[in-house]
Protein backbone atom coordinates (compact mmCIF):
# COMPACT_ATOMS: atom_id res chain seq x y z
CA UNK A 1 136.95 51.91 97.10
CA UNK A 2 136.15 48.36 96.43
CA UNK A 3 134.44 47.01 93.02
CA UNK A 4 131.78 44.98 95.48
CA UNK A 5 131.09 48.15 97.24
CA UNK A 6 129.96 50.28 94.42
CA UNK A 7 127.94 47.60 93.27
CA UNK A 8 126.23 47.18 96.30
CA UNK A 9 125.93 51.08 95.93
CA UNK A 10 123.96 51.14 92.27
CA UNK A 11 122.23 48.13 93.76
CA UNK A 12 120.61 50.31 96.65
CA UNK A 13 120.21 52.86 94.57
CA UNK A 14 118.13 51.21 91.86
CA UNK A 15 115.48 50.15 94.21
CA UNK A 16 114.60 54.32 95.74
CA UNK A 17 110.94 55.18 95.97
CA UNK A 18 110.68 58.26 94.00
CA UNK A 19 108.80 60.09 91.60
CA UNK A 20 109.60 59.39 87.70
CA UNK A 21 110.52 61.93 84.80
CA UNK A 22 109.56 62.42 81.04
CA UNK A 23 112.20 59.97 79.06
CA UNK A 24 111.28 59.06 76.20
CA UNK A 25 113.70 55.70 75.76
CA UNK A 26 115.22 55.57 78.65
CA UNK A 27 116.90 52.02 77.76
CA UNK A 28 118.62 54.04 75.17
CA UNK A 29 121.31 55.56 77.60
CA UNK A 30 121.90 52.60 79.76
CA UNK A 31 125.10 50.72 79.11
CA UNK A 32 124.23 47.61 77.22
CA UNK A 33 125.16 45.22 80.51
CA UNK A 34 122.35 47.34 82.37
CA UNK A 35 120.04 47.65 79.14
CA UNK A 36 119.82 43.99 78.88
CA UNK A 37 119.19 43.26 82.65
CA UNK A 38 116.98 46.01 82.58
CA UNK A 39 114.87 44.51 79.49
CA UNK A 40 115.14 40.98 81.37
CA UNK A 41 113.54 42.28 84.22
CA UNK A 42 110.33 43.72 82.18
CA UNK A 43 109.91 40.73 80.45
CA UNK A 44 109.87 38.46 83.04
CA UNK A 45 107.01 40.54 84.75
CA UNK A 46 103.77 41.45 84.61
CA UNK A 47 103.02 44.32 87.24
CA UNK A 48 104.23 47.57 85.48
CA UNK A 49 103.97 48.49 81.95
CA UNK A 50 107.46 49.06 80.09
CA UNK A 51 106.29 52.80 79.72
CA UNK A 52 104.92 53.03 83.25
CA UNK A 53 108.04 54.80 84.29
CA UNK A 54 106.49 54.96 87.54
CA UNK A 55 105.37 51.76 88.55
CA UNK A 56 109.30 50.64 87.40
CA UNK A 57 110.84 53.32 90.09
CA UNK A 58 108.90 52.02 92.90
CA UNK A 59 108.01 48.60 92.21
CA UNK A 60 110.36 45.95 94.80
CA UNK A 61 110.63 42.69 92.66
CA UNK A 62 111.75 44.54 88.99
CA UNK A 63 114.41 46.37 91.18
CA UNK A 64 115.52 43.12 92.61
CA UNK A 65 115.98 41.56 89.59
CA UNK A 66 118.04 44.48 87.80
CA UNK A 67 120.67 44.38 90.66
CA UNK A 68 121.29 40.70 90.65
CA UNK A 69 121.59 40.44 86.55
CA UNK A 70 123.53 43.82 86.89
CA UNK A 71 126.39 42.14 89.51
CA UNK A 72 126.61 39.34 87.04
CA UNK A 73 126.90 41.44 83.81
CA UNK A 74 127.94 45.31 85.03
CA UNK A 75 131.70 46.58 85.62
CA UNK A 76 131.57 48.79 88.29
CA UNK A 77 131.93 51.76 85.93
CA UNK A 78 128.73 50.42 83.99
CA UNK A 79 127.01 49.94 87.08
CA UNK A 80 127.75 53.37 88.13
CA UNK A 81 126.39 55.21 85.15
CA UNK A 82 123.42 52.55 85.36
CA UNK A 83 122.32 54.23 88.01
CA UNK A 84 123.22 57.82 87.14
CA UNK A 85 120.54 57.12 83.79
CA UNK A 86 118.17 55.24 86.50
CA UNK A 87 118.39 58.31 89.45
CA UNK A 88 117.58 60.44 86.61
CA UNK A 89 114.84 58.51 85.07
CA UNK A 90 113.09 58.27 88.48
CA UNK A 91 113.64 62.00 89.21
CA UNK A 92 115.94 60.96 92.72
CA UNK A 93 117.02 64.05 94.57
CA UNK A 94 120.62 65.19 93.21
CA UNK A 95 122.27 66.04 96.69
CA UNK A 96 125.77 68.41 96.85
CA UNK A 97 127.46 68.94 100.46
CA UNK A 98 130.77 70.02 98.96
CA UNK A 99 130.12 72.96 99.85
CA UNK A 100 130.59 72.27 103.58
CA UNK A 101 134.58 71.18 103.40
CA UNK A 102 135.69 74.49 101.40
CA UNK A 103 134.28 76.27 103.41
CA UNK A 104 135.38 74.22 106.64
CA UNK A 105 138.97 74.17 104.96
CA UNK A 106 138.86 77.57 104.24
CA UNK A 107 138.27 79.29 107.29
CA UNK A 108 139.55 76.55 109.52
CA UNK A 109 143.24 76.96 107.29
CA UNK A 110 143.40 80.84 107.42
CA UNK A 111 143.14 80.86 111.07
CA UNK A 112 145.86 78.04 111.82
CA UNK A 113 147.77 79.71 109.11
CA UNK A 114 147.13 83.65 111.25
CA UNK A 115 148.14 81.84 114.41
CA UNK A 116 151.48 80.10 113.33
CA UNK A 117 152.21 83.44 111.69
CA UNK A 118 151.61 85.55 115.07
CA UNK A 119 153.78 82.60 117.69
CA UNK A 120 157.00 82.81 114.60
CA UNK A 121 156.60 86.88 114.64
CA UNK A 122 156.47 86.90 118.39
CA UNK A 123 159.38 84.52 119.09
CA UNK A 124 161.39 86.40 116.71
CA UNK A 125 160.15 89.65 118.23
CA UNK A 126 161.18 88.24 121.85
CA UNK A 127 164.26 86.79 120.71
CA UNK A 128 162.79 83.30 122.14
CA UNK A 129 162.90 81.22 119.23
CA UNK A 130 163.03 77.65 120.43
CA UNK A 131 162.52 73.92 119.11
CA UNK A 132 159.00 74.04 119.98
CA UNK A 133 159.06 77.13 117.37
CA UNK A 134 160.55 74.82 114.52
CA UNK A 135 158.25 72.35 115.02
CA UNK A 136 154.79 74.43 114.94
CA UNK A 137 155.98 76.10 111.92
CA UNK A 138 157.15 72.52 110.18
CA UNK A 139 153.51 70.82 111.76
CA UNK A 140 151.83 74.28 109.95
CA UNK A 141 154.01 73.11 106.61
CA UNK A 142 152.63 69.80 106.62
CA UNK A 143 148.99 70.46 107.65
CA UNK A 144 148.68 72.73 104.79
CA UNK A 145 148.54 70.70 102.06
CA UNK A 146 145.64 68.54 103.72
CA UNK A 147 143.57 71.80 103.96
CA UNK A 148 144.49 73.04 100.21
CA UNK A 149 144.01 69.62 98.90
CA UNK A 150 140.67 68.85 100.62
CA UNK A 151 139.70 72.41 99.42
CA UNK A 152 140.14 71.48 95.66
CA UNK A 153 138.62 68.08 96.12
CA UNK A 154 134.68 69.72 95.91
CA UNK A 155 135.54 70.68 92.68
CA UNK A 156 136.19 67.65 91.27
CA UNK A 157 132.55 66.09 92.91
CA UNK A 158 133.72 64.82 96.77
CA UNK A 159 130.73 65.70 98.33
CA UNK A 160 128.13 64.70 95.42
CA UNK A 161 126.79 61.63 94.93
CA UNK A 162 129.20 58.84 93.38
CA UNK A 163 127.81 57.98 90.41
CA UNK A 164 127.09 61.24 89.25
CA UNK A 165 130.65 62.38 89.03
CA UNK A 166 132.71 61.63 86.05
CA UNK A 167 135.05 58.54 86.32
CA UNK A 168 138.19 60.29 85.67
CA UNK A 169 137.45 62.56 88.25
CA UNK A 170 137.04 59.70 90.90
CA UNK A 171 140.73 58.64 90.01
CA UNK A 172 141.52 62.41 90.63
CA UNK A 173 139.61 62.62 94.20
CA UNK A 174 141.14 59.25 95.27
CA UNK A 175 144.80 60.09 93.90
CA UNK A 176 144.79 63.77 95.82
CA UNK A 177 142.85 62.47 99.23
CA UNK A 178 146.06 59.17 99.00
CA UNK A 179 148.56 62.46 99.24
CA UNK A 180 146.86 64.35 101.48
CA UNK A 181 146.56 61.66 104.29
CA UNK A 182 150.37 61.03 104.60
CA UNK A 183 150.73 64.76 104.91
CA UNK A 184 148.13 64.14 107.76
CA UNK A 185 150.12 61.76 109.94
CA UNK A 186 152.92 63.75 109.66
CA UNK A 187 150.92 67.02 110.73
CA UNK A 188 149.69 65.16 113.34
CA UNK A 189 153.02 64.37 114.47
CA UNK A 190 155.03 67.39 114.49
CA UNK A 191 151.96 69.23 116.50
CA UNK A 192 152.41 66.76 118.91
CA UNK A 193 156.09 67.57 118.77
CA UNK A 194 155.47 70.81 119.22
CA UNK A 195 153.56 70.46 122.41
CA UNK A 196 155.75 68.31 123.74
CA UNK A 197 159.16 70.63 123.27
CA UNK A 198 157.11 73.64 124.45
CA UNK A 199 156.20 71.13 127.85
CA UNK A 200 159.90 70.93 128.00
CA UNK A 201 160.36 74.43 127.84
CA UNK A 202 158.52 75.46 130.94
CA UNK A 203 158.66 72.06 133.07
CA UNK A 204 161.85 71.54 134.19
CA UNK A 205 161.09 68.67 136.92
CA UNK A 206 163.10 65.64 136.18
CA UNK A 207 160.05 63.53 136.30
CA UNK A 208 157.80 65.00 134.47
CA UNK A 209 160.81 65.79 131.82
CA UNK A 210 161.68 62.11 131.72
CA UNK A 211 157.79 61.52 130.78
CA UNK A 212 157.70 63.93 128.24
CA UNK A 213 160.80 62.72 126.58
CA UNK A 214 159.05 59.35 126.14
CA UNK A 215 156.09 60.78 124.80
CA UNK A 216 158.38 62.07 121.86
CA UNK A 217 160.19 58.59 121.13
CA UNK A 218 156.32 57.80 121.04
CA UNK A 219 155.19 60.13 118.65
CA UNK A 220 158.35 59.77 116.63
CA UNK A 221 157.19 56.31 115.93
CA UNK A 222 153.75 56.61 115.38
CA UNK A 223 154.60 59.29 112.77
CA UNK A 224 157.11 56.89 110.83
CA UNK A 225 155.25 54.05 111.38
CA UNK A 226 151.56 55.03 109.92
CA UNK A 227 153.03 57.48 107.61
CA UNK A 228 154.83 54.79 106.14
CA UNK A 229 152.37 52.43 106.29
CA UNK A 230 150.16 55.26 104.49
CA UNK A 231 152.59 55.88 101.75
CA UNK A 232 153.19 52.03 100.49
CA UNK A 233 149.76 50.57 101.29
CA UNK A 234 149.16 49.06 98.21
CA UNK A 235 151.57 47.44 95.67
CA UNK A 236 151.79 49.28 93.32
CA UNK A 237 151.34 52.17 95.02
CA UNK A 238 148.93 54.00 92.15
CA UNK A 239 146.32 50.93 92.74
CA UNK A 240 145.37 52.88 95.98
CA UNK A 241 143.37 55.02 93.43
CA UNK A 242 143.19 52.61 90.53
CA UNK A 243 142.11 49.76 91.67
CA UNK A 244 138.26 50.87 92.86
CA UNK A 245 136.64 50.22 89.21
CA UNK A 246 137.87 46.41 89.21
CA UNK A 247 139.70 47.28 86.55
CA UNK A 248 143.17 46.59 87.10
CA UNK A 249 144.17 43.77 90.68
CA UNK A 250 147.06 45.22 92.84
CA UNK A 251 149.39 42.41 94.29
CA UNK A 252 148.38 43.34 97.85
CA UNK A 253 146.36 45.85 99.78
CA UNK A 254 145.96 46.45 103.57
CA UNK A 255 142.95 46.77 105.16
CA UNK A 256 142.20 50.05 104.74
CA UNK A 257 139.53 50.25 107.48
CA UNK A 258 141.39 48.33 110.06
CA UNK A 259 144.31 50.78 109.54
CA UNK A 260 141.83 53.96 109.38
CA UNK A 261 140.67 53.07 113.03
CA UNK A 262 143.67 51.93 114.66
CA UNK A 263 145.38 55.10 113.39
CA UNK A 264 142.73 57.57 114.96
CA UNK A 265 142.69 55.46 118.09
CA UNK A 266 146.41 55.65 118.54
CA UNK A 267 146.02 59.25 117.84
CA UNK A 268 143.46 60.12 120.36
CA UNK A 269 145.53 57.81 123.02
CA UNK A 270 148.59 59.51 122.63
CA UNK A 271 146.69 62.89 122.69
CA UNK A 272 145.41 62.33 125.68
CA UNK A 273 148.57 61.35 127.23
CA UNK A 274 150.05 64.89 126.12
CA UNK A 275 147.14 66.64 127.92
CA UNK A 276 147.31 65.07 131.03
CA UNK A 277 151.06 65.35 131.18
CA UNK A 278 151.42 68.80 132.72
CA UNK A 279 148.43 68.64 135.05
CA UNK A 280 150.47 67.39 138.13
CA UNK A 281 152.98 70.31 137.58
CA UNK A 282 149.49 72.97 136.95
CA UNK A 283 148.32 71.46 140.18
CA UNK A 284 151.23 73.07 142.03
CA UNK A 285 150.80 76.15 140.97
CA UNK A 286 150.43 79.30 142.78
CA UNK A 287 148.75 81.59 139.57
CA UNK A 288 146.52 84.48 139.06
CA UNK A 289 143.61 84.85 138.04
CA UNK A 290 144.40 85.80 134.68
CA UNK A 291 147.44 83.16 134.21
CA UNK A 292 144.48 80.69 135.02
CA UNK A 293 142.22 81.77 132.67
CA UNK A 294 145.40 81.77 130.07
CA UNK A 295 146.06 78.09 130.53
CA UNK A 296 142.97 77.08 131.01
CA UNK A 297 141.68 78.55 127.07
CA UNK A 298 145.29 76.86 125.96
CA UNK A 299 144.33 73.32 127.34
CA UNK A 300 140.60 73.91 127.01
CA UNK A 301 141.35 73.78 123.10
CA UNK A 302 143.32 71.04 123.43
CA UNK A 303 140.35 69.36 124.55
CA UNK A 304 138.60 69.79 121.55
CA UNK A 305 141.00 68.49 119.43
CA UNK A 306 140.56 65.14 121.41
CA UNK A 307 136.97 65.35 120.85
CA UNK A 308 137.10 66.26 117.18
CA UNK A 309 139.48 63.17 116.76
CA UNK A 310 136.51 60.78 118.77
CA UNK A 311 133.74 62.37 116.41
CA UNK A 312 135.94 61.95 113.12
CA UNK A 313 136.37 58.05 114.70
CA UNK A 314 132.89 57.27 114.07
CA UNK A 315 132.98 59.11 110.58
CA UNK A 316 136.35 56.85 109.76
CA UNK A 317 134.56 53.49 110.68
CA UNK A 318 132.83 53.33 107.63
CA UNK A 319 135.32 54.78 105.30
CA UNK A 320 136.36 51.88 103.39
CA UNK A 321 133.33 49.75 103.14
CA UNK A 322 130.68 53.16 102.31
CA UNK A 323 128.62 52.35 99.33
CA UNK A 324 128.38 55.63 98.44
CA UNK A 325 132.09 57.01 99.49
CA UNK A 326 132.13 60.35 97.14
CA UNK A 327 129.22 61.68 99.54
CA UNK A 328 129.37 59.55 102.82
CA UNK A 329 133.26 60.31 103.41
CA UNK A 330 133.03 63.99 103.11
CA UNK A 331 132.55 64.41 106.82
CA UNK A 332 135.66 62.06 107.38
CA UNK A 333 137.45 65.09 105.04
CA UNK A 334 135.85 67.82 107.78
CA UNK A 335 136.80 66.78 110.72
CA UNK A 336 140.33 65.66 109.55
CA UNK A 337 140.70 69.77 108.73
CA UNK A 338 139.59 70.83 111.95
CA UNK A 339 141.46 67.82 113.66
CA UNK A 340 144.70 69.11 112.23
CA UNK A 341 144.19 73.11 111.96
CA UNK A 342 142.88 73.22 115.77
CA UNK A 343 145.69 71.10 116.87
CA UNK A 344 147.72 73.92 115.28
CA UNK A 345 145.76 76.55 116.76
CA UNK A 346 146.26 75.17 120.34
CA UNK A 347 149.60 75.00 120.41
CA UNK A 348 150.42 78.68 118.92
CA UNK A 349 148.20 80.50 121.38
CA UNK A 350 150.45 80.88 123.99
CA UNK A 351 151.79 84.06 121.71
CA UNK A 352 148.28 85.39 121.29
CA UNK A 353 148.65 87.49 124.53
CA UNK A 354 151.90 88.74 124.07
CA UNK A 355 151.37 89.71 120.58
CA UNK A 356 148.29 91.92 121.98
CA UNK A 357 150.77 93.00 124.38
CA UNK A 358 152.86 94.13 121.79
CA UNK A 359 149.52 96.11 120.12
CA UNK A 360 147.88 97.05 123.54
CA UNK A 361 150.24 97.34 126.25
CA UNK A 362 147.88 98.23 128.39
CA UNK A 363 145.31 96.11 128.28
CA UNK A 364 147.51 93.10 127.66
CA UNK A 365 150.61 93.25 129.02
CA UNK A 366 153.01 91.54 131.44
CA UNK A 367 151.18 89.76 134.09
CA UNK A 368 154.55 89.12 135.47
CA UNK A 369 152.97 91.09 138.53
CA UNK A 370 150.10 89.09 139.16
CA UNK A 371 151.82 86.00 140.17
CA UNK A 372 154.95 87.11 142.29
CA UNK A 373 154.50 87.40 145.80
CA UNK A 374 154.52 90.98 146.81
CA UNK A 375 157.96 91.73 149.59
CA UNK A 376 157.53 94.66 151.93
CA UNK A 377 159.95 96.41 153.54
CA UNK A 378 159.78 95.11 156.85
CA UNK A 379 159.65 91.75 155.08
CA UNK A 380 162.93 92.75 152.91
CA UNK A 381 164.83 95.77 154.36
CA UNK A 382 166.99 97.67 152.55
CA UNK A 383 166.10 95.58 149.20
CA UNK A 384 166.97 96.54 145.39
CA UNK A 385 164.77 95.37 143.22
CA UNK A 386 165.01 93.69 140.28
CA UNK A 387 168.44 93.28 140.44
CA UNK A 388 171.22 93.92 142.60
CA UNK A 389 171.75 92.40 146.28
CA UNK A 390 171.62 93.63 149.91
CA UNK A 391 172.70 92.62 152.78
CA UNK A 392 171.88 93.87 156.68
CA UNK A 393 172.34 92.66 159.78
CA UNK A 394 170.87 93.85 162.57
CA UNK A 395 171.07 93.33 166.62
CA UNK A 396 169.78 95.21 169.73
CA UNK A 397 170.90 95.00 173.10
CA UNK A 398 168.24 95.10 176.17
CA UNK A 399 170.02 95.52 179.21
CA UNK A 400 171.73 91.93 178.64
CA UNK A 401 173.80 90.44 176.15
CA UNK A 402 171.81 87.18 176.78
CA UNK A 403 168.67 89.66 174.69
CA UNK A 404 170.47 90.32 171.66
CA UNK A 405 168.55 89.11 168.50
CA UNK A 406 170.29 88.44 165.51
CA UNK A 407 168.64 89.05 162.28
CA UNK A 408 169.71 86.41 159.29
CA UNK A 409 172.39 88.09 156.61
CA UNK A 410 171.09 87.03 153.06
CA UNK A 411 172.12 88.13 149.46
CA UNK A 412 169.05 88.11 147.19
CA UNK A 413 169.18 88.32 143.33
CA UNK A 414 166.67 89.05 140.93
CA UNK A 415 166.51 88.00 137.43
CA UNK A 416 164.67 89.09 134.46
CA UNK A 417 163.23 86.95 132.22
CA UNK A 418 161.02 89.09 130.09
CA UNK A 419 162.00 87.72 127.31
CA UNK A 420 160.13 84.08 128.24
CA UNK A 421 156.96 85.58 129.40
CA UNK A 422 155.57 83.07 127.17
CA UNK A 423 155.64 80.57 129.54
CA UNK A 424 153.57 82.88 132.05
CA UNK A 425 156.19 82.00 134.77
CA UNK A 426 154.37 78.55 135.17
CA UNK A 427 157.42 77.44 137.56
CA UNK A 428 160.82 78.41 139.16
CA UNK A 429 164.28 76.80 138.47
CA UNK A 430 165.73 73.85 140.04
CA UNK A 431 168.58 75.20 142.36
CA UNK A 432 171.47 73.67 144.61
CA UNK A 433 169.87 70.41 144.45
CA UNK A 434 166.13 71.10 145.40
CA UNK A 435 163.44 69.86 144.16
CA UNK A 436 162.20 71.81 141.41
CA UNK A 437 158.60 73.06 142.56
CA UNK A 438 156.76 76.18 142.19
CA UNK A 439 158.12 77.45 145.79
CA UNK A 440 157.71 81.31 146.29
CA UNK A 441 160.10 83.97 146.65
CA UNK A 442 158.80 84.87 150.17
CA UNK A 443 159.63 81.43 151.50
CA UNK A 444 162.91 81.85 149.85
CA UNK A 445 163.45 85.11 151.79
CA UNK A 446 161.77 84.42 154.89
CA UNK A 447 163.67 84.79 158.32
CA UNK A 448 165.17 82.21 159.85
CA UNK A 449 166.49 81.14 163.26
CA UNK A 450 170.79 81.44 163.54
CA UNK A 451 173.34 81.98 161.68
CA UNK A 452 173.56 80.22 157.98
CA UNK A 453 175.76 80.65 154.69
CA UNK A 454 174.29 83.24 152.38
CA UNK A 455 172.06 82.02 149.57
CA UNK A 456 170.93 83.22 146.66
CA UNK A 457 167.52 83.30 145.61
CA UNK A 458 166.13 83.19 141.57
CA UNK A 459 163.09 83.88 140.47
CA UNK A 460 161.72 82.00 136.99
CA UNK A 461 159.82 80.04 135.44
């Protein structure tokens, strides 16, 4: 918060139409800066009557002339309670929204918090604890300071009106919301991680692995880089929530609004690379209907985030030059919680289903089924499935040995994977130098013409 723009904010806010109040010496509780301007202003006019409290509220020209004495003669704390005594004099509207980001935090937290609880459960549950694991639980760690600090903040008057909140608790707001938005680059950064090692989980094309792997160098960086740039952007480091009353100069700040919007566009860029990255691979897929559904609720979130990011953009544009930050930047605070705690969301429902499969077997259980191609006998003879191998060979003889048919000999093994259902079987594993695609087991099995070596056949994700 700069000294200029909470001048400019008891400037505008001196010069409201609205109806006055009773006061009996109003003057009285102005700070003497203000009192004097104030008592300049009357004197050098002859429109209102100093008692016409009402006349003073609405009249242009008197209003004018307060705000330009008051720049010259005001601190910004003395212009601040200026206009608390003035707001009150001419009976302005005391508005409160603080209201909305407890209960956003709230409710936005506990769910985030549910969902990281249910994917650690499951994977421990499954015996599939991976990296992607360790990294929603360490995104969940740092997203939840954000969500308990911007929680506490309505307490202390974010979401009111700046100059009707004490000073002191200004320094307070300022000091906590400085914390809370390193913790946010670094939640940002291990969801992303998260994502990213759970794409690298279930993709295992070289390509699209090689893409992913850059995406984390990436993200890596970004997360340093602003986080960094968060922690030590001004010198000393306390005039980040110091230095808005004038009162003390720090030796350097950075532009706080030209690093507010190149941050959320960097984010939004980068999260919209991590979405697109596993469409080519989705593309190939041969799923059912109820694996599509599945991913498309998983990536259908992911979405949102992206679009609560481009909303909070237009919220962050004006965060460092508001003239009225304790109220206007409240909605920067909202969608920052539902930015993060979404994000976290997203990338723990995979586990949703197979907890309820865990609770309700029936109605939520392995769709393992749904996706495999179904081998009949006369495809298959003699098959045992899921495991195990067989082998036949089979000619018949037609009057002629020239008629004999000769069926192919092939070894087929099955392997379970239960224990990675998680990844809903999205593809099969890369074998004896092919391609790894989302080929079916019937093409793997199907008959072909003369004799070959035996292969053997797996069936993943």
């Amino acid at each position: 918060m700069r000294s200029s723009h909470v001048l400019s904010l008891a400037f505008a806010a001196l010069g409201w139409s609205v109806q006055p109040s009773v006061a009996q010496d109003p003057l009285s509780m102005l700070p003497f800066c203000a009192a004097t301007c104030f008592q300049s202003a009357l004197t050098n006019q002859n429109t209102c009557a100093p008692t016409d409290v009402q006349c003073i509220c609405t009249d242009g020209p008197i209003n004018a002339a307060i705000q330009n004495c008051v720049a010259g003669s005001c601190s910004v704390r003395q212009a601040l309670t200026a206009v608390n005594v003035t707001t009150t004099m001419c009976n302005a509207p005391i508005r409160d929204q603080s209201n909305i980001i407890f209960v956003t935090g709230l409710v936005a937290g506990s769910v985030a918090l549910l969902a990281v609880s249910v994917r650690t459960l499951v994977a421990f549950m499954r015996d599939s604890f991976g990296l992607d694991d360790v990294f929603a639980i360490a995104a969940e760690a740092a997203c939840l300071p954000v969500t308990v600090i911007q929680c506490i903040t309505p307490t202390l008057g974010f979401g009111k009106d700046t100059w009707v909140v004490p000073h002191q608790n200004i320094y307070r707001v300022l000091k906590l919301t400085y914390g809370s938005q390193i913790s946010y680059f670094v939640c940002h950064g291990l969801t992303k991680l998260a994502f990213l090692f759970f794409f690298l989980r279930i993709f295992p094309a070289e390509n699209t692995r090689h893409l992913i792997l850059a995406c984390v160098a990436v993200t890596v960086l970004y997360t340093i880089g602003f986080a960094f740039t968060m922690t030590f952007a001004c010198r000393p480091i306390s005039a980040v929530w110091t230095s808005w009353d004038g009162t003390r100069t720090p030796d350097y700040c950075i532009n706080q609004n030209t690093f507010y919007l190149v941050a959320a566009a960097f984010n939004i860029a980068l999260d919209i690379a991590i979405v697109f990255i596993p469409i080519p691979e989705l593309i190939k897929l041969r799923l059912s209907g109820r694996k599509k559904i599945l991913l498309s609720a998983i990536f259908g979130v992911g979405s949102i985030t992206i679009v609560v990011s481009c909303i909070r953009l237009s919220a962050v544009a004006k965060y460092a030059t508001s003239t009225n930050p304790m109220y206007d930047n409240l909605m920067s605070g909202v969608y920052s919680i539902l930015e993060i705690n979404v994000g976290i969301i997203c990338v723990s429902m995979p586990a949703f289903r197979r907890f309820l499969a865990i609770l309700v077997p029936k109605c939520f259980g392995s769709t393992q089924n749904d996706s495999k191609p179904k081998l009949t006998d006369e495809d298959m003879p003699n098959a045992r499935f899921p495991s195990g191998s067989s082998r036949q060979k089979k000619s018949t003889m037609s009057g002629s040995l020239f008629n004999t048919t000769i069926m192919k000999t092939v070894d087929i093994g099955m392997e379970s994977r239960g224990k990675d259902d998680d990844e809903v079987h999205l593809v099969e594993l890369k074998k004896e130098g092919t391609s790894a695609t989302t080929r079916s087991l019937e093409e793997g099995a199907r008959k072909f013409e003369g004799p070959q070596e035996p292969k053997t056949l797996y069936h993943g994700y």
